[in-house]
N, C-alpha and C. Protein backbone atom coordinates (compact mmCIF):
# COMPACT_ATOMS: atom_id res chain seq x y z
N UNK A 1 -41.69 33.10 -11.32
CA UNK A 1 -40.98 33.64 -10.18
C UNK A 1 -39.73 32.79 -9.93
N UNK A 2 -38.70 33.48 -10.02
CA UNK A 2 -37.16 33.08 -9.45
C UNK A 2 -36.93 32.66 -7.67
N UNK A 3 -37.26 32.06 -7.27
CA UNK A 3 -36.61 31.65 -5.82
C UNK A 3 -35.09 31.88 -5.62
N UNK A 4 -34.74 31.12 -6.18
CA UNK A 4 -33.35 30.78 -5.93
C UNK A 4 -32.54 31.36 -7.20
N UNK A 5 -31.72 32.27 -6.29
CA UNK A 5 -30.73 33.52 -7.58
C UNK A 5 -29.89 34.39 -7.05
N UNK A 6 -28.89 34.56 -7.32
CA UNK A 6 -27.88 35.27 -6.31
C UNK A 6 -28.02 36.86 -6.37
N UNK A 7 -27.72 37.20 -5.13
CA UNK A 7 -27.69 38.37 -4.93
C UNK A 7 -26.80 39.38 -4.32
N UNK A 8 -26.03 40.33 -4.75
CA UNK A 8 -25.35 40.95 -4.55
C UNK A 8 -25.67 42.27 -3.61
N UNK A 9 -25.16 42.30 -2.42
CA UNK A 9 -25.50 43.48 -1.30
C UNK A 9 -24.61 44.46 -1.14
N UNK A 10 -24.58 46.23 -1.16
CA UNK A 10 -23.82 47.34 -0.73
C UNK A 10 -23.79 46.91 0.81
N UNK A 11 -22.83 47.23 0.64
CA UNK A 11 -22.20 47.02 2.71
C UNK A 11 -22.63 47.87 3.54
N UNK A 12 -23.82 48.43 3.01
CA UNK A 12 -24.71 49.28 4.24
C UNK A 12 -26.13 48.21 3.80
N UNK A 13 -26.26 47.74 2.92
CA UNK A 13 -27.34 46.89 2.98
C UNK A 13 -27.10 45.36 4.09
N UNK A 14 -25.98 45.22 3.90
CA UNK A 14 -25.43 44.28 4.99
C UNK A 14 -25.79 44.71 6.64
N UNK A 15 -25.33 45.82 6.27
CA UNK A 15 -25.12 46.29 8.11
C UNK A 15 -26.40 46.54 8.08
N UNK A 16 -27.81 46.63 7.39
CA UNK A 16 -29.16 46.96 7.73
C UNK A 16 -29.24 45.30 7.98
N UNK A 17 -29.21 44.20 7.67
CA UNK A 17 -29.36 42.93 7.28
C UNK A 17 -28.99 42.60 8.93
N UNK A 18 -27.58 42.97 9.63
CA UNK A 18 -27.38 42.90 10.50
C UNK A 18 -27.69 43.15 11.42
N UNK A 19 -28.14 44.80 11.53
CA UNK A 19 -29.10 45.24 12.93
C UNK A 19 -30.63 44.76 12.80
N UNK A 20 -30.74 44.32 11.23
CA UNK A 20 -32.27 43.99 11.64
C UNK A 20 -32.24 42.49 12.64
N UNK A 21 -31.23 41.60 12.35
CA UNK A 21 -30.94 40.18 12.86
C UNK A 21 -30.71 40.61 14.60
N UNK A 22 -29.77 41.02 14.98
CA UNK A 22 -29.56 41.42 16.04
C UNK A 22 -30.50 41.95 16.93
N UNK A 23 -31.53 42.74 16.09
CA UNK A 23 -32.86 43.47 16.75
C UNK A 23 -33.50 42.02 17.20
N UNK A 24 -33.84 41.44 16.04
CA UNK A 24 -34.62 40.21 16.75
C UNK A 24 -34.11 39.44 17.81
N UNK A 25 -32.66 39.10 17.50
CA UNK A 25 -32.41 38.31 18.65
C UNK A 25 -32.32 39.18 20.50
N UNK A 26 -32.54 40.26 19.81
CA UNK A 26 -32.70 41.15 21.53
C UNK A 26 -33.97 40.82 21.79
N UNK A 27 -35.07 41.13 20.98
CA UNK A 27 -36.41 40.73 20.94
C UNK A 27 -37.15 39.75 21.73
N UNK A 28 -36.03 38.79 20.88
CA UNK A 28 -36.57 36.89 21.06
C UNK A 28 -35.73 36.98 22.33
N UNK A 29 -35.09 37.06 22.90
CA UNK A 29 -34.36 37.24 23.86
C UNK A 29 -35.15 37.41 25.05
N UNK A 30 -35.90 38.50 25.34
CA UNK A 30 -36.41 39.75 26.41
C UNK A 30 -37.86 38.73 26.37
N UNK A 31 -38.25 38.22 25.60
CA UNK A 31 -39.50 37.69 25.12
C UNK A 31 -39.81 36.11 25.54
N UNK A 32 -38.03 35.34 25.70
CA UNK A 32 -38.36 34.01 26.08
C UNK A 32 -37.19 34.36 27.50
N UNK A 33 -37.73 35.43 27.78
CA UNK A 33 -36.41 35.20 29.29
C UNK A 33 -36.28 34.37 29.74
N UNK A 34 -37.54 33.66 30.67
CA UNK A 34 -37.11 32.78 31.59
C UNK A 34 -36.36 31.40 31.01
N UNK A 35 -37.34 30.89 29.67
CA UNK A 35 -36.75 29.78 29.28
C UNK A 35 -35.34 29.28 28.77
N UNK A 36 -34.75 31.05 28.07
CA UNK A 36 -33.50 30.99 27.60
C UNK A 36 -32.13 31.05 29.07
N UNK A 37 -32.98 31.90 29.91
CA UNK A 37 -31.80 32.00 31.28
C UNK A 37 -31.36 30.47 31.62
N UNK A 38 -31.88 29.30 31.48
CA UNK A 38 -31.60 28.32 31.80
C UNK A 38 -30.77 27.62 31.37
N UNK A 39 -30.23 28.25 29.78
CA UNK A 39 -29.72 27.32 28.86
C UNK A 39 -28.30 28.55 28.89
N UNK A 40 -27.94 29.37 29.70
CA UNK A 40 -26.87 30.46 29.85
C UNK A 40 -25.59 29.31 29.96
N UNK A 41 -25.57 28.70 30.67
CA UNK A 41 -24.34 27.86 30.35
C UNK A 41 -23.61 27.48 29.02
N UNK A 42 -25.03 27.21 27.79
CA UNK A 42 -24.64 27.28 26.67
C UNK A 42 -24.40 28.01 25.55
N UNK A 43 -24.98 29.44 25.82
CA UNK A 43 -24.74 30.33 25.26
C UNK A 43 -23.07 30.76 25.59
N UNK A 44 -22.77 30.29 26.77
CA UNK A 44 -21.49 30.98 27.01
C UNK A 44 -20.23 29.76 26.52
N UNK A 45 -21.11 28.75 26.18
CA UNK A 45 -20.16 27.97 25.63
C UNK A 45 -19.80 27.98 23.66
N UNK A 46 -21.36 28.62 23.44
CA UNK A 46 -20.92 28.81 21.96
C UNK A 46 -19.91 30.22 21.76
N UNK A 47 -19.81 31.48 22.74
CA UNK A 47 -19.62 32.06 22.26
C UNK A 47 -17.89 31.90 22.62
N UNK A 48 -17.55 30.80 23.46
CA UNK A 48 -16.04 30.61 23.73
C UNK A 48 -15.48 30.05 22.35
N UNK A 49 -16.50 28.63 22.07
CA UNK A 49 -15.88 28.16 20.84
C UNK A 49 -15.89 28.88 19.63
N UNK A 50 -16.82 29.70 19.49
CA UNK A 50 -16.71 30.46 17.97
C UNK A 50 -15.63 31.66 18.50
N UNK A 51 -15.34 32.29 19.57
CA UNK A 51 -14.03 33.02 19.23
C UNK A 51 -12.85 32.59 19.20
N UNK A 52 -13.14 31.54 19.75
CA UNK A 52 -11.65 30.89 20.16
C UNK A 52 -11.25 30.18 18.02
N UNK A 53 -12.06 29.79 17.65
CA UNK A 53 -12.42 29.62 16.16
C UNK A 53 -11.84 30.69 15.29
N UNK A 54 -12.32 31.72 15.36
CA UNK A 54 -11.81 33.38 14.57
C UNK A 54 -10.35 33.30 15.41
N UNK A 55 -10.43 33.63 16.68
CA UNK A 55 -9.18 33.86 16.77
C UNK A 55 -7.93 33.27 16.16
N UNK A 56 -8.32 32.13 16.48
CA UNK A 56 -6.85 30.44 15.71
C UNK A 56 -6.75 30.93 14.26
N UNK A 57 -8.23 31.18 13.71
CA UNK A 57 -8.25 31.14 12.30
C UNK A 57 -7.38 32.86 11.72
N UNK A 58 -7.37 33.78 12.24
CA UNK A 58 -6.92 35.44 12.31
C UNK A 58 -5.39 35.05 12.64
N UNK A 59 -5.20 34.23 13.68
CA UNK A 59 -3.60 34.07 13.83
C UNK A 59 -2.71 33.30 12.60
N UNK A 60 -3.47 31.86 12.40
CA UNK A 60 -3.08 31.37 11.12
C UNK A 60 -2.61 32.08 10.16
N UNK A 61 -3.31 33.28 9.42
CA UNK A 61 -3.50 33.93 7.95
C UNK A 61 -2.44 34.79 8.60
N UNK A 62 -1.81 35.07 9.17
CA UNK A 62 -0.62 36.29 9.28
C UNK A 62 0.89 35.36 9.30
């Protein structure tokens, strides 16, 4: 048995790859409410730095 071997995905196998990820994190989400509501400060801090990240990086390349 091969573990480790690359693999090549159709871009609807991606976007299944994606809503299945996303499903969970709604999941895991709804599932650890109370404990994750506490840590909301940091969720809102990753999602400043990773756009603020794409964005710089999208302005750069033009």
């Amino acid at each position: 048995m091969r573990i480790f071997r690359t693999w090549t995905f159709q871009w609807w196998e991606v976007s299944l790859i994606k809503i299945c990820l996303l499903s969970l994190g709604i999941l895991l989400g709804l599932y650890f409410y109370d404990y994750l509501i506490s840590f909301l400060w940091l969720w809102w801090v990753l999602f400043a730095v990773t756009a603020t990240y794409f964005v710089v990086r999208f302005i750069k390349e033009k």
